[in-house]
N, C-alpha and C. Protein backbone atom coordinates (compact mmCIF):
# COMPACT_ATOMS: atom_id res chain seq x y z
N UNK A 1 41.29 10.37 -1.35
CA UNK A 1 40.20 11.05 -2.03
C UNK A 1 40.01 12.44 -1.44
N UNK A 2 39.69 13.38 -2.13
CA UNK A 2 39.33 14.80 -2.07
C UNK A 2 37.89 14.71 -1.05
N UNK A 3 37.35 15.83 -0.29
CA UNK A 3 36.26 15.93 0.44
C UNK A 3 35.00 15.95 -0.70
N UNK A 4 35.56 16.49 -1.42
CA UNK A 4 34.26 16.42 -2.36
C UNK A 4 33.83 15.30 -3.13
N UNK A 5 35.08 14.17 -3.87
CA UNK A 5 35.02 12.69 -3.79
C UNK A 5 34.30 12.46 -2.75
N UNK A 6 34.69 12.55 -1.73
CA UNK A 6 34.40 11.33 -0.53
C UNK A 6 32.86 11.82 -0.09
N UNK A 7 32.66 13.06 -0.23
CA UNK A 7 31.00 13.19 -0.27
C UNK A 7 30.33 12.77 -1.15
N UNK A 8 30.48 12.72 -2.66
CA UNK A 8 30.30 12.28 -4.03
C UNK A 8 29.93 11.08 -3.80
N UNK A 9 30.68 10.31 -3.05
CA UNK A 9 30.56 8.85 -2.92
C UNK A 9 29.65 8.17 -1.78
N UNK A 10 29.27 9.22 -0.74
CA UNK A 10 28.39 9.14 0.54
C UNK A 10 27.42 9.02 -0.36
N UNK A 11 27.17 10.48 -1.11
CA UNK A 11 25.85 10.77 -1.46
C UNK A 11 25.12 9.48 -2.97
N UNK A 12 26.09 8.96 -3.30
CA UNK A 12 25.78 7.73 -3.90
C UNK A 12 25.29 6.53 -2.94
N UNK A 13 26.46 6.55 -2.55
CA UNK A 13 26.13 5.08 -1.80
C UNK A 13 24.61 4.90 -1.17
N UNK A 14 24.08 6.47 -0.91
CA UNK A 14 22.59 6.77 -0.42
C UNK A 14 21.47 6.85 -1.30
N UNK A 15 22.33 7.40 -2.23
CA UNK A 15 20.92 6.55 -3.29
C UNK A 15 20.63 5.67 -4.08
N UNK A 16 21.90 4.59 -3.87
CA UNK A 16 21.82 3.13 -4.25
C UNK A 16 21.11 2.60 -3.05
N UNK A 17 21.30 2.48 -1.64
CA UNK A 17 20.72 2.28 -1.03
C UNK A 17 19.22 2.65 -1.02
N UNK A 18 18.72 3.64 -1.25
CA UNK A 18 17.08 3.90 -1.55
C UNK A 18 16.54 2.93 -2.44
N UNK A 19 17.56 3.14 -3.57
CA UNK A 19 17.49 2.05 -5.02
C UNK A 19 16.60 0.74 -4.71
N UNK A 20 17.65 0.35 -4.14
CA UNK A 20 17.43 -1.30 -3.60
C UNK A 20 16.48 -1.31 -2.50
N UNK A 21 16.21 -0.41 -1.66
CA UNK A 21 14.79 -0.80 -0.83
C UNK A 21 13.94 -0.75 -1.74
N UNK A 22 13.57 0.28 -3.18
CA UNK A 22 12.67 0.35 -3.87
C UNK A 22 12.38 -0.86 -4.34
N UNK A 23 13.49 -1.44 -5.11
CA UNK A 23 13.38 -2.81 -6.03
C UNK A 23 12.64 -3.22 -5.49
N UNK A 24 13.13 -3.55 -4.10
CA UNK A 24 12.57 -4.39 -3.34
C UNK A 24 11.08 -4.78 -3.03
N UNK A 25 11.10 -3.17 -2.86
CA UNK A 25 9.40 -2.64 -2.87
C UNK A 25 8.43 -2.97 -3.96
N UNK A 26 9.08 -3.23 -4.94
CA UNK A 26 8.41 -3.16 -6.27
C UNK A 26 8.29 -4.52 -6.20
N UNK A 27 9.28 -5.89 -6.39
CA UNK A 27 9.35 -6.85 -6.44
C UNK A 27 8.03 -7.34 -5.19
N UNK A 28 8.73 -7.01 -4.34
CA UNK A 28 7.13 -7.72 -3.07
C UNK A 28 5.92 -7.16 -3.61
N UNK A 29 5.94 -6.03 -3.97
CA UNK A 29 4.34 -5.52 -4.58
C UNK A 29 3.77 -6.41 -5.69
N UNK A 30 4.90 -6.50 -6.86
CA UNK A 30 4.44 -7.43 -7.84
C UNK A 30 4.24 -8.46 -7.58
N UNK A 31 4.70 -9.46 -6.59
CA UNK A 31 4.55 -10.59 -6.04
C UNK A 31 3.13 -10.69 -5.58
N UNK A 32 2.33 -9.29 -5.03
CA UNK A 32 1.28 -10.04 -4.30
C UNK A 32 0.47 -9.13 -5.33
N UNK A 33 0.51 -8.85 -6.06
CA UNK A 33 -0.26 -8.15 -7.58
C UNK A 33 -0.65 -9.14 -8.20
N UNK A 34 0.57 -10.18 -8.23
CA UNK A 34 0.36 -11.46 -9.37
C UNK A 34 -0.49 -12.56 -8.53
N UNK A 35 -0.64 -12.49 -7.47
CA UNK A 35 -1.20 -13.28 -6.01
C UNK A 35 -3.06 -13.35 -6.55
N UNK A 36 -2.99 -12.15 -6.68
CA UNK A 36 -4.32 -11.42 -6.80
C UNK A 36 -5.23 -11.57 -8.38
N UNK A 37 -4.02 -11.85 -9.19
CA UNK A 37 -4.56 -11.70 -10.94
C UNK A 37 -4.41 -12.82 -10.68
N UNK A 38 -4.02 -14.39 -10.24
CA UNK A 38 -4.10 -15.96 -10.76
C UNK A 38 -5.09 -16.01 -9.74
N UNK A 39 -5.69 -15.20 -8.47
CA UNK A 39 -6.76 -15.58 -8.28
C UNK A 39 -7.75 -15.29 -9.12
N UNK A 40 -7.65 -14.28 -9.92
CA UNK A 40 -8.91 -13.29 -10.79
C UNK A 40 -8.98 -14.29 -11.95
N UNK A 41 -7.64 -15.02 -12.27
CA UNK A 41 -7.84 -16.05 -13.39
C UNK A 41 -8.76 -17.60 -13.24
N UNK A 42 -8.22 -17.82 -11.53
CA UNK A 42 -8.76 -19.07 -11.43
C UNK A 42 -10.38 -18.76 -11.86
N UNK A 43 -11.22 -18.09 -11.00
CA UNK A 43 -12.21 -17.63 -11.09
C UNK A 43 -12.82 -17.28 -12.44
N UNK A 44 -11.69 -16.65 -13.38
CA UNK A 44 -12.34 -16.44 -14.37
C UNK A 44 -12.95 -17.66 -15.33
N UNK A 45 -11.74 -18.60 -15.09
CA UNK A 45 -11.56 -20.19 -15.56
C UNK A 45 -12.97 -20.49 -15.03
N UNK A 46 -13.14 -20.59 -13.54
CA UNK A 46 -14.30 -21.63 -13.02
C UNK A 46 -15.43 -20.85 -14.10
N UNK A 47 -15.89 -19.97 -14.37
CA UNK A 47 -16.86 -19.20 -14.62
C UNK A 47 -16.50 -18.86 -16.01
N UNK A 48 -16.14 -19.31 -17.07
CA UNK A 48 -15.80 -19.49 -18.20
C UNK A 48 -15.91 -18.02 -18.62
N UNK A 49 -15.25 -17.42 -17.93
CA UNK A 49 -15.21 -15.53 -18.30
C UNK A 49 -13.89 -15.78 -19.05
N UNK A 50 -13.61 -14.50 -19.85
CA UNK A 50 -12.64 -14.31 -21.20
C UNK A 50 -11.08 -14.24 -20.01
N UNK A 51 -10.12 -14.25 -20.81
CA UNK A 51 -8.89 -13.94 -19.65
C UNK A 51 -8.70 -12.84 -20.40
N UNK A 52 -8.96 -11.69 -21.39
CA UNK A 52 -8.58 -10.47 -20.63
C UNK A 52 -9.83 -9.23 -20.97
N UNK A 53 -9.90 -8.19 -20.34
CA UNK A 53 -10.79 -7.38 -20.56
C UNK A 53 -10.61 -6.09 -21.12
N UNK A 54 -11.08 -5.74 -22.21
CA UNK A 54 -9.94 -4.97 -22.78
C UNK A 54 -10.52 -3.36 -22.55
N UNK A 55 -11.71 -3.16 -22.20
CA UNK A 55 -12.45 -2.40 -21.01
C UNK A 55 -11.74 -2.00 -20.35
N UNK A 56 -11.56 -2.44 -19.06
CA UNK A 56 -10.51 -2.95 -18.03
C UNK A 56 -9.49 -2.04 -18.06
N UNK A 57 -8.67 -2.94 -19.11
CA UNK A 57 -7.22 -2.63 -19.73
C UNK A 57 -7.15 -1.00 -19.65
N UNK A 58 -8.07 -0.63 -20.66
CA UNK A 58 -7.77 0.86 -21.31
C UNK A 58 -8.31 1.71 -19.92
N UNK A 59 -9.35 1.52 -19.06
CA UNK A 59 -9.34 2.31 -17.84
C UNK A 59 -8.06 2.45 -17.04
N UNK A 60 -7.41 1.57 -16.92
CA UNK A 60 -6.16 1.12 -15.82
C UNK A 60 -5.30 1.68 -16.92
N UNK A 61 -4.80 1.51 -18.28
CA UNK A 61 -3.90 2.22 -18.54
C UNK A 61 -4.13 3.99 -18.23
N UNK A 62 -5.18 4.46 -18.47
CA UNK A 62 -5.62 5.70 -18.76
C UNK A 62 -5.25 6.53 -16.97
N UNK A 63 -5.83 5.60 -16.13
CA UNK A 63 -5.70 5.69 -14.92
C UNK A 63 -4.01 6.10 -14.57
N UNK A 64 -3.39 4.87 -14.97
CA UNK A 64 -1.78 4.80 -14.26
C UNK A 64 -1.15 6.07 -15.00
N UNK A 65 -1.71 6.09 -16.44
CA UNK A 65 -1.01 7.32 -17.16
C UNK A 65 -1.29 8.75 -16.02
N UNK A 66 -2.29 8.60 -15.94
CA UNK A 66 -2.73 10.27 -14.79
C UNK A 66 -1.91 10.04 -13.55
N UNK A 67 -1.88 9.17 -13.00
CA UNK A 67 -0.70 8.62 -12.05
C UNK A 67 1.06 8.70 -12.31
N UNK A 68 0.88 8.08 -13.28
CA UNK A 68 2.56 8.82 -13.39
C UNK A 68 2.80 9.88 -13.90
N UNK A 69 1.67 11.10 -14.67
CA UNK A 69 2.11 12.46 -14.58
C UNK A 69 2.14 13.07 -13.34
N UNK A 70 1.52 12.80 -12.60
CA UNK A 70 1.43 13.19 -11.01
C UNK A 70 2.89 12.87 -10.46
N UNK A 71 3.18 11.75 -10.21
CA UNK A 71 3.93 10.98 -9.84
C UNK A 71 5.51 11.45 -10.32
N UNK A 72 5.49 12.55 -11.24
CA UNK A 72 6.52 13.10 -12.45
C UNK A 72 6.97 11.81 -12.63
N UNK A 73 6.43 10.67 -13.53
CA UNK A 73 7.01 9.62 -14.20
C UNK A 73 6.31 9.42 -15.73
N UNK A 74 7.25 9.52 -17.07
CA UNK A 74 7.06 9.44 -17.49
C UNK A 74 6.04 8.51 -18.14
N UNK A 75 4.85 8.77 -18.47
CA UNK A 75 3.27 8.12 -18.87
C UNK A 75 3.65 6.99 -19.52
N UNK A 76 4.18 7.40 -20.78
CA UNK A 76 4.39 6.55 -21.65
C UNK A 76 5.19 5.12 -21.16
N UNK A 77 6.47 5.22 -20.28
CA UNK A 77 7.10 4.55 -19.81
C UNK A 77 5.89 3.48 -18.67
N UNK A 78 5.16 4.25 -18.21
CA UNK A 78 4.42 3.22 -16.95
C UNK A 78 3.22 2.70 -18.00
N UNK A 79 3.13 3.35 -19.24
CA UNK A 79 1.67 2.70 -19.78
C UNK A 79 2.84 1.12 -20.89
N UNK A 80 3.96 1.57 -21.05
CA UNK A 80 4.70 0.18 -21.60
C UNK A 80 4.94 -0.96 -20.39
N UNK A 81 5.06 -0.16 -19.02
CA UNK A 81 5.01 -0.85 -17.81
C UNK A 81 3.90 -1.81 -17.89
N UNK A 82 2.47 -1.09 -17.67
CA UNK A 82 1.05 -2.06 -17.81
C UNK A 82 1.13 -3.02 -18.65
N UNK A 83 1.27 -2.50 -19.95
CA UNK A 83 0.95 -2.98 -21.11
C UNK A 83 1.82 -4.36 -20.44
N UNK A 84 3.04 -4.77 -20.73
CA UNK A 84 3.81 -5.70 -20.22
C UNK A 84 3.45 -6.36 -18.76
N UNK A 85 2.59 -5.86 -17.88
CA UNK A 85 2.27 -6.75 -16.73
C UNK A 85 0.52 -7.30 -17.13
N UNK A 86 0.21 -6.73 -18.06
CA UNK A 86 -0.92 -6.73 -18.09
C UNK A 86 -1.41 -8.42 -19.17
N UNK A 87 -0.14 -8.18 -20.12
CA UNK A 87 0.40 -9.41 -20.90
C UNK A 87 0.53 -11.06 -20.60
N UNK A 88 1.05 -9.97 -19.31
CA UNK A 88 1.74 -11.31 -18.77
C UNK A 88 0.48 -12.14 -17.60
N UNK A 89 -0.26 -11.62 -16.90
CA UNK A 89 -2.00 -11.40 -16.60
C UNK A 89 -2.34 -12.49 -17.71
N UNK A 90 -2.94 -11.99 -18.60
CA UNK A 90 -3.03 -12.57 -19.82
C UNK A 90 -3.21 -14.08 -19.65
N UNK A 91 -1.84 -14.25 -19.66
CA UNK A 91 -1.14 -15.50 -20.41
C UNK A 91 -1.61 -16.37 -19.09
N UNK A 92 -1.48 -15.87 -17.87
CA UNK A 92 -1.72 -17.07 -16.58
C UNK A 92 -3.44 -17.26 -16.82
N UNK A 93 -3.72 -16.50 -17.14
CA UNK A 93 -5.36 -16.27 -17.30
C UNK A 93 -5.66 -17.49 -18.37
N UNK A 94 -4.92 -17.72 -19.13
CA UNK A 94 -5.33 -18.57 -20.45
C UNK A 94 -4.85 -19.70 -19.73
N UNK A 95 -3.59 -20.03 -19.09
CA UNK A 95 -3.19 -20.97 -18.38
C UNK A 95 -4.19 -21.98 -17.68
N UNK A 96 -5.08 -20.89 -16.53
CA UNK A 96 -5.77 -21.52 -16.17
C UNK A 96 -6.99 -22.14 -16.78
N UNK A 97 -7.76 -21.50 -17.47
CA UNK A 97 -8.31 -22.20 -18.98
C UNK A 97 -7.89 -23.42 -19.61
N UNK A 98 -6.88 -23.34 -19.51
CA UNK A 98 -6.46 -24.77 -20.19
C UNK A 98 -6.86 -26.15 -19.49
């Protein structure tokens, strides 16, 4: 390989490596995110509160949107992000209801 290959390929291998600590990061975060919403569900269950708030919802989307323009991440992309964790919230929320 050429020097410029073989740097080409350093400088990858370094930001696959960032990559995967991120995942990582993300995955343990969501893990104790979801920790936190089946407690918010149990509770909601004991206390016959609705499982979702749609109040709530539209602050936290509105919120993360100002966050990922900051963040230079596309809004739209992190408000389909919510929308989809927020879903899924939801559904454990009704779970425990049952």
């Amino acid at each position: 390989m050429t020097d410029v290959v073989t740097r080409a390929a350093e400088v990858l291998k370094t930001h696959r490596q960032s990559i995967d600590r991120l995942d990582a990061i993300l995955v343990y975060t969501l893990g104790e995110r979801f920790k936190h919403t089946q407690a918010v569900g149990k509770l909601k269950a004991e206390h016959e509160l609705p499982p979702s708030d749609p109040a709530r919802e539209e602050r936290q989307i509105a919120r993360l949107e100002a966050l990922a323009a900051e963040a230079d991440l596309d809004p739209e992309f992190a408000k389909k992000f919510l929308n989809f964790i927020i879903q899924e919230v939801i559904q454990h929320h009704k779970q425990h209801q049952s």
